[in-house]
C-alpha atoms as a PDB file:
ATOM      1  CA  UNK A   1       0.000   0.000   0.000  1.00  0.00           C
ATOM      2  CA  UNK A   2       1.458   3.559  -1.196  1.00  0.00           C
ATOM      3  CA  UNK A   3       0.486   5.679   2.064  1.00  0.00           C
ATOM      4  CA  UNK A   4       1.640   8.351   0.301  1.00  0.00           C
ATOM      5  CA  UNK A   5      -0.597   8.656  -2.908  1.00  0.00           C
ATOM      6  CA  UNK A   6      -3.528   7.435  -0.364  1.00  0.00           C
ATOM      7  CA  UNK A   7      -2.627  10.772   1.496  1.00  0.00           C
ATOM      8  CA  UNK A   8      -2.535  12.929  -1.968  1.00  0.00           C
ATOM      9  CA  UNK A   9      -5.398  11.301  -2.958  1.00  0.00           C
ATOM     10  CA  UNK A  10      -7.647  12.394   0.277  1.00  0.00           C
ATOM     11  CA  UNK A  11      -6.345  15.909  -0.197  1.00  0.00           C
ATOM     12  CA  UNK A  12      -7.006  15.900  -3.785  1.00  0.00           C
ATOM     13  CA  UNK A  13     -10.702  14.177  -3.148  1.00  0.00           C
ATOM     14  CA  UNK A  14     -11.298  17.017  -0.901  1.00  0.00           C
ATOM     15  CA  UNK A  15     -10.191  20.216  -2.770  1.00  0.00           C
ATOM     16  CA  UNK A  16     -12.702  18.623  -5.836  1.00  0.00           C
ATOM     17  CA  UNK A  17     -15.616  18.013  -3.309  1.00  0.00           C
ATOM     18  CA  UNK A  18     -14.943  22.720  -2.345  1.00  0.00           C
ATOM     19  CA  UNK A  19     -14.737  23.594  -5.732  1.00  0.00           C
ATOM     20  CA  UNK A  20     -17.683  21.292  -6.895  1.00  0.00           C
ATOM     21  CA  UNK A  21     -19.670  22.620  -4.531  1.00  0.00           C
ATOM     22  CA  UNK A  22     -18.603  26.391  -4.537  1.00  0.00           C
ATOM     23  CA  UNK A  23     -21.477  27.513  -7.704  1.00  0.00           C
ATOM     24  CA  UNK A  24     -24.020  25.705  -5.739  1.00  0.00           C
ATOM     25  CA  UNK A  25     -23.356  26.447  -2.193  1.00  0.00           C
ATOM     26  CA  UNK A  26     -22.715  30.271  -2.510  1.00  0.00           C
ATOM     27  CA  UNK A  27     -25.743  31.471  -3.285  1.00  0.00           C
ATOM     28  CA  UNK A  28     -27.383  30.002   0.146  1.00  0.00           C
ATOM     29  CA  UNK A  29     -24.429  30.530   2.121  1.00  0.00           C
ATOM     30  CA  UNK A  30     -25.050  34.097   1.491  1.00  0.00           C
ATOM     31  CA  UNK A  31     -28.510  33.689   2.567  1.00  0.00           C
ATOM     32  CA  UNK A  32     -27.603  31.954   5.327  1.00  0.00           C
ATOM     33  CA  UNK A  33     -25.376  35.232   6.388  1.00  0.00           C
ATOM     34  CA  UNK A  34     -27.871  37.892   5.831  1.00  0.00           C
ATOM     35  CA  UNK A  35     -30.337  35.707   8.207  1.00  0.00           C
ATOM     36  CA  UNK A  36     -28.224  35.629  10.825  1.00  0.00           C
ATOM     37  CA  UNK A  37     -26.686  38.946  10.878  1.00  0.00           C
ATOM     38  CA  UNK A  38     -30.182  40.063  10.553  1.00  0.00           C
ATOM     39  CA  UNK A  39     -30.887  37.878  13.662  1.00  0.00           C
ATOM     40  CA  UNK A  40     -28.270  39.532  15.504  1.00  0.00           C
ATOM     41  CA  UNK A  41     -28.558  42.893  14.731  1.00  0.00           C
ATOM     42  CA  UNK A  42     -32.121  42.084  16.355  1.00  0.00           C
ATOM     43  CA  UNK A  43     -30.266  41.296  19.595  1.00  0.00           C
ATOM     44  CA  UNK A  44     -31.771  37.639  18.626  1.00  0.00           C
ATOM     45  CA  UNK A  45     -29.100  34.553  19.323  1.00  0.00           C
ATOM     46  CA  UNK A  46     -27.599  31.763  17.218  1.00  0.00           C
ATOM     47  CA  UNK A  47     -28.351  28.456  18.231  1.00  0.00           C
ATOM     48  CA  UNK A  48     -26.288  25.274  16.542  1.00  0.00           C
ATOM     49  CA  UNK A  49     -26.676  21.812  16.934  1.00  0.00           C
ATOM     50  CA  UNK A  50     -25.382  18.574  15.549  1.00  0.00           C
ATOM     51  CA  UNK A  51     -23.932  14.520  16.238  1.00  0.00           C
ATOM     52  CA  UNK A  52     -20.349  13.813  16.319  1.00  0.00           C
ATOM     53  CA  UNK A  53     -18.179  15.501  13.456  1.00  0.00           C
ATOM     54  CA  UNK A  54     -21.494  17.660  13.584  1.00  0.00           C
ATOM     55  CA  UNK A  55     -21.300  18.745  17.069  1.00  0.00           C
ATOM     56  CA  UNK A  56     -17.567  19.473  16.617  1.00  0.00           C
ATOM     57  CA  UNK A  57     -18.736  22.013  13.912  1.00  0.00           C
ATOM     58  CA  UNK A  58     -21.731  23.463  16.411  1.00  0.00           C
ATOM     59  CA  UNK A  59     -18.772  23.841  18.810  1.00  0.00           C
ATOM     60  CA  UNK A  60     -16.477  25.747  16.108  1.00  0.00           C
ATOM     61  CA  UNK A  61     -19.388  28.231  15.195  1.00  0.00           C
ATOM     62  CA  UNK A  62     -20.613  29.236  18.590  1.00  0.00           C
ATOM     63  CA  UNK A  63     -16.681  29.720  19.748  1.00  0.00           C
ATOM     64  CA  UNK A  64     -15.729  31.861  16.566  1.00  0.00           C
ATOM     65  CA  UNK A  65     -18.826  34.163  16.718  1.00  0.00           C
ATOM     66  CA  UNK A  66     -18.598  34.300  20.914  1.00  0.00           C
ATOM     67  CA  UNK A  67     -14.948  35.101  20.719  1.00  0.00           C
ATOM     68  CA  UNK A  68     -13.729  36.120  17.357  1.00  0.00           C
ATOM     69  CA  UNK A  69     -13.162  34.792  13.788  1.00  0.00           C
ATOM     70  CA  UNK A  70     -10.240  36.768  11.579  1.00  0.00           C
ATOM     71  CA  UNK A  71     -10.485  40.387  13.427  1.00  0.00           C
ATOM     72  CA  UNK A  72     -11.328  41.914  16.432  1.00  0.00           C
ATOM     73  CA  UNK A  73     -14.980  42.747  17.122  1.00  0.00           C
ATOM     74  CA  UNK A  74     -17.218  42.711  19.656  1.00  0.00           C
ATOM     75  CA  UNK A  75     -18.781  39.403  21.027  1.00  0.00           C
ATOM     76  CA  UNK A  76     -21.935  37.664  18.718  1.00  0.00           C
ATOM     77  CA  UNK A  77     -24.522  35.671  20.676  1.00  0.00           C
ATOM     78  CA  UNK A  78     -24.389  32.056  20.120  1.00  0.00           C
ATOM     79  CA  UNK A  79     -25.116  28.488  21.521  1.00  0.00           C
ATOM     80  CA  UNK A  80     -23.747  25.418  20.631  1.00  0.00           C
ATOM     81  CA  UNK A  81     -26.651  23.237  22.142  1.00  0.00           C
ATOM     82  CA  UNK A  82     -23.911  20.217  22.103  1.00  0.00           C
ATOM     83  CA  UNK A  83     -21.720  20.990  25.273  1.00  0.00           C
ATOM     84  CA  UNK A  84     -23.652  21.024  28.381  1.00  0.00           C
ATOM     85  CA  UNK A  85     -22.783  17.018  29.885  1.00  0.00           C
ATOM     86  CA  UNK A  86     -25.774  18.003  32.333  1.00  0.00           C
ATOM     87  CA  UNK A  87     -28.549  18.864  30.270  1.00  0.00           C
ATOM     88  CA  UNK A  88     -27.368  16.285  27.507  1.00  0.00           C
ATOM     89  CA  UNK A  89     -27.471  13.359  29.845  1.00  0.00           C
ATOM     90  CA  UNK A  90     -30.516  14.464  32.068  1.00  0.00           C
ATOM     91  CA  UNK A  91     -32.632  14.731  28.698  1.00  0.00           C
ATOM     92  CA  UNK A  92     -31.782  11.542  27.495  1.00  0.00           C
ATOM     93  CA  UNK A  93     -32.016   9.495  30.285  1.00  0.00           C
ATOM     94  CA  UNK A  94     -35.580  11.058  31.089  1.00  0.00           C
ATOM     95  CA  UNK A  95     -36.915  10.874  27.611  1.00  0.00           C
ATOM     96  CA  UNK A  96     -34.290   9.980  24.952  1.00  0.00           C
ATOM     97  CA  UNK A  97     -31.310  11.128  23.188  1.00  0.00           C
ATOM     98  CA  UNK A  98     -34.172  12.710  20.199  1.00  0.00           C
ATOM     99  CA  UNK A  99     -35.155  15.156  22.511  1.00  0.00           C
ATOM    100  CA  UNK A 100     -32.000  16.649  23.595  1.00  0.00           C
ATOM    101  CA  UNK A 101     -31.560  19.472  21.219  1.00  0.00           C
ATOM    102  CA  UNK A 102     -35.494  19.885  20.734  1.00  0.00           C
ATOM    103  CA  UNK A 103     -35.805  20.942  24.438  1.00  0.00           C
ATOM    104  CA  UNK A 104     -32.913  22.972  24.716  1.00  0.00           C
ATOM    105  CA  UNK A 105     -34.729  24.792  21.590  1.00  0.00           C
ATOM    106  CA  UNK A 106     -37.741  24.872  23.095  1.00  0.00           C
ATOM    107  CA  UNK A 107     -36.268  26.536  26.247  1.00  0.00           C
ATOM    108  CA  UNK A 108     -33.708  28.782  25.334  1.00  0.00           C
ATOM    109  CA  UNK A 109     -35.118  29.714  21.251  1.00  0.00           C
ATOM    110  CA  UNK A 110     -37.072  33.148  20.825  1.00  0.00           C
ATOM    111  CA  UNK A 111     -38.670  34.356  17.741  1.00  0.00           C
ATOM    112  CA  UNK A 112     -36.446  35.785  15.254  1.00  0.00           C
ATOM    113  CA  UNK A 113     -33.820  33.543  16.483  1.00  0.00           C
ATOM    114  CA  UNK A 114     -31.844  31.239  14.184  1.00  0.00           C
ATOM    115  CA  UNK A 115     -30.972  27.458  14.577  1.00  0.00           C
ATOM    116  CA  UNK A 116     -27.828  26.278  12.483  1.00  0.00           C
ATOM    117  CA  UNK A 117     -28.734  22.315  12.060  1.00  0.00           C
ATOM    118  CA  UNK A 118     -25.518  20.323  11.077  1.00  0.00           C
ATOM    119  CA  UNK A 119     -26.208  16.938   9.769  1.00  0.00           C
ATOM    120  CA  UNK A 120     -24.042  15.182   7.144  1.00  0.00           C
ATOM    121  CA  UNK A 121     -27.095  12.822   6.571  1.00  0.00           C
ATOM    122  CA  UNK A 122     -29.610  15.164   6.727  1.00  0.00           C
ATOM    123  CA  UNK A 123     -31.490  12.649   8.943  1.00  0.00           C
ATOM    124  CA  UNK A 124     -30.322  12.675  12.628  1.00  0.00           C
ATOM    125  CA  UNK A 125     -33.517  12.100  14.369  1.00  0.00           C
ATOM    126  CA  UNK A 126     -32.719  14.682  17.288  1.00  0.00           C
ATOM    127  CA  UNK A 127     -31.894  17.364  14.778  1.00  0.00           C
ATOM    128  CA  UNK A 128     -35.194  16.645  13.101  1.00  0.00           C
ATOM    129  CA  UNK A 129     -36.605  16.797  16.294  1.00  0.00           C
ATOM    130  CA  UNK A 130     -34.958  20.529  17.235  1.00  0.00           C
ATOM    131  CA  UNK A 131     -36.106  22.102  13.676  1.00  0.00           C
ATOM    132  CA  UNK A 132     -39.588  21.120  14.088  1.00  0.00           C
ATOM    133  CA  UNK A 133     -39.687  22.889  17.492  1.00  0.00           C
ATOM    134  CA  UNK A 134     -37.537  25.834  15.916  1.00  0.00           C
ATOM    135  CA  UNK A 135     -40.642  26.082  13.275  1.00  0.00           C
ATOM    136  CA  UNK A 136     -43.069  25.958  16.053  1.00  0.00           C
ATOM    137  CA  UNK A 137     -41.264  28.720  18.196  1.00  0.00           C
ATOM    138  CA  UNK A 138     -40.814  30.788  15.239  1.00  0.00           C
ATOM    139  CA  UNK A 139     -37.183  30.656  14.816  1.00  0.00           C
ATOM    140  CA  UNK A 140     -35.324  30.404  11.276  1.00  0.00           C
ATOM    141  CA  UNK A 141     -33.617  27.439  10.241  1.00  0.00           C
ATOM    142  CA  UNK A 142     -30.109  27.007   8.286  1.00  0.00           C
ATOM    143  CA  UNK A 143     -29.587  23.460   7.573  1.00  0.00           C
ATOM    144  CA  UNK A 144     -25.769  22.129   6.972  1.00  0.00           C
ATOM    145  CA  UNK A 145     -26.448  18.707   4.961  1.00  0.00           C
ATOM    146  CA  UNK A 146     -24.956  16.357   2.277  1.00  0.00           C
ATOM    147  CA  UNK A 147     -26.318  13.020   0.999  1.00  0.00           C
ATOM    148  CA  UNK A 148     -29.526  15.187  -0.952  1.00  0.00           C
ATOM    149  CA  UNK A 149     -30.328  16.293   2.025  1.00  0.00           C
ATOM    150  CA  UNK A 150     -32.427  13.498   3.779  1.00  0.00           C
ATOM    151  CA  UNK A 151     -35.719  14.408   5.719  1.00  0.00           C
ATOM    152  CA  UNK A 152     -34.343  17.379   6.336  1.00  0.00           C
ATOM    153  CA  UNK A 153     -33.922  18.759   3.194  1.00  0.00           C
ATOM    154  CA  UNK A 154     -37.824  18.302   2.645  1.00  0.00           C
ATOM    155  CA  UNK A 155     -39.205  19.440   5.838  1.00  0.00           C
ATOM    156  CA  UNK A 156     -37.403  23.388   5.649  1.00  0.00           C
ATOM    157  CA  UNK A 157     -39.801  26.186   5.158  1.00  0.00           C
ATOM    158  CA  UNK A 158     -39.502  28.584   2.350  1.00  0.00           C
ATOM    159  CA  UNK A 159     -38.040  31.266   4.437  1.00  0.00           C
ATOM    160  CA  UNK A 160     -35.106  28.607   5.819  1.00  0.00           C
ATOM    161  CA  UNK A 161     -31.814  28.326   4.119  1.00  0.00           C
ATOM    162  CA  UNK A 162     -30.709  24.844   2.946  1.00  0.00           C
ATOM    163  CA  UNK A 163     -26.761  24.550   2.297  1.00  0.00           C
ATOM    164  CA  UNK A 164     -26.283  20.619   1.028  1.00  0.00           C
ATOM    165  CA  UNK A 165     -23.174  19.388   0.232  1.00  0.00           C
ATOM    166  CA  UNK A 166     -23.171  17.563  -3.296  1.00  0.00           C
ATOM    167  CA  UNK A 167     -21.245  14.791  -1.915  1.00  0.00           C
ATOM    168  CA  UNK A 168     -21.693  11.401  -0.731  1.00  0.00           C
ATOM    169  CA  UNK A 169     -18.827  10.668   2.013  1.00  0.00           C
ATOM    170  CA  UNK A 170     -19.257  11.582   4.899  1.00  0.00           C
ATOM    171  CA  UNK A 171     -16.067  13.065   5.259  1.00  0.00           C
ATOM    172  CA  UNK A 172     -16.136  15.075   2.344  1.00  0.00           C
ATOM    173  CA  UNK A 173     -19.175  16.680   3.551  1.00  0.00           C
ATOM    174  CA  UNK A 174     -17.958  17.283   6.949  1.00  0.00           C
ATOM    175  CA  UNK A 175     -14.859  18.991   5.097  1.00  0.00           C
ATOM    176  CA  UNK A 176     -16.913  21.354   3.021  1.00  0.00           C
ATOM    177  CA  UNK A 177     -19.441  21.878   6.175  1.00  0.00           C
ATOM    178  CA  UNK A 178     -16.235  23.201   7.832  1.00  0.00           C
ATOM    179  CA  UNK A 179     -15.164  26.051   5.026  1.00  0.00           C
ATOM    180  CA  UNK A 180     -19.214  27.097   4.850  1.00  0.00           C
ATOM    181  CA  UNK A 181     -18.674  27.949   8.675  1.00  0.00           C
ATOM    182  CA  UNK A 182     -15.856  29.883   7.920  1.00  0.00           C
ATOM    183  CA  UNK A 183     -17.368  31.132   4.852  1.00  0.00           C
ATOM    184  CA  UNK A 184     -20.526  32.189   7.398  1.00  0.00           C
ATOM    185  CA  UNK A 185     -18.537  34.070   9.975  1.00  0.00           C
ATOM    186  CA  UNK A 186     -15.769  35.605   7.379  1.00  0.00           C
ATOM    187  CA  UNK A 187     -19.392  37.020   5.579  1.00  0.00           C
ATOM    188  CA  UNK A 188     -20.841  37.745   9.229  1.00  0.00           C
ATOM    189  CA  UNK A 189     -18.235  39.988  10.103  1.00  0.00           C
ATOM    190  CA  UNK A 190     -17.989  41.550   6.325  1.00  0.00           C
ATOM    191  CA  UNK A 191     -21.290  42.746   7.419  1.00  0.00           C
ATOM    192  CA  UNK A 192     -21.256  43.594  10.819  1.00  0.00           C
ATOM    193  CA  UNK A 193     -17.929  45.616  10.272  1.00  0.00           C
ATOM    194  CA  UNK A 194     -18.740  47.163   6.759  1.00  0.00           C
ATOM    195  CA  UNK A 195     -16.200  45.168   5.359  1.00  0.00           C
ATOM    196  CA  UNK A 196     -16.104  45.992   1.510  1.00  0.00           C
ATOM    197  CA  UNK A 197     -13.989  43.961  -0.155  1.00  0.00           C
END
């Protein structure tokens, strides 16, 4: 085995799987950054949410718009709804691991809010389960998929933004997922700070 073309090849594999998906993604990544900036210059919050690789990238956005992306600013609300042990275990011991980003949703998502759902799949049943309660509660949704989107991909309303990956590996999609979140605070802060280039 040639470790070293299997390591070219990954990199290779992944640059195609960006620049495949750049025409089709930019357009709602740039939706995706005009809802939440209008979000937060409504004093509204983000919330994220996702399994595995996909909580990692909850994680990354609520830390780069809390504390900073590229350049100083001031602080952005967000939530990952992935890092409190407490809640996350006492939620699905009393009623199952679907409900624990639904009820973290329910309790902490206002109006005009926005919940960034990450999953590669597009059908994690407990990120289905927190975008139905972000519809009922009023909040926008931008969904982070791959695969053709899954469930999720058909249950988004019109005014929700849906950024799917064209891509079938799971790792590819988690790779691209990863430059949109950069690509969403880098645009964020373009607009926030009157950025004009």
């Amino acid at each position: 085995m040639d470790l070293t073309h299997r390591v070219r090849q990954q990199f290779s594999d992944s640059a195609q799987t960006k620049l495949d998906a750049s025409e089709a993604l930019a357009e709602p990544v740039v939706r995706a950054i005009e809802t939440m900036v209008g979000c937060l210059l409504n004093n509204g919050k983000i919330l994220a949410c996702g399994n595995g690789g996909s909580a990692a990238d909850a994680q990354h956005l609520a830390a780069e718009l809390v504390g900073r992306f590229e350049v100083e600013r001031h602080e952005l609300a967000a939530i990952a709804l992935t890092t409190d042990t407490s809640i996350l275990s006492a939620i699905a011991n009393d009623y199952g691991f679907q409900a624990v980003f639904a009820k973290q949703v329910r309790a902490l998502g206002q109006p005009g809010d926005v919940l960034v759902a990450i999953s590669t799949s597009g059908n994690s049943a407990n990120v289905i389960a927190a975008i139905d309660v972000a519809h009922e509660n009023e909040l926008r949704v931008v969904a982070l998929t791959g695969k053709g989107g899954g469930t999720i991909g058909e249950m988004l309303h019109e005014d929700d933004v849906h950024i799917c990956v064209p891509a079938e590996r799971t790792a590819r999609i988690q790779e691209t997922h990863l430059l949109v979140i950069h690509c969403l605070c880098d645009g964020i802060d373009c607009l926030l700070m009157g950025v004009e280039e």
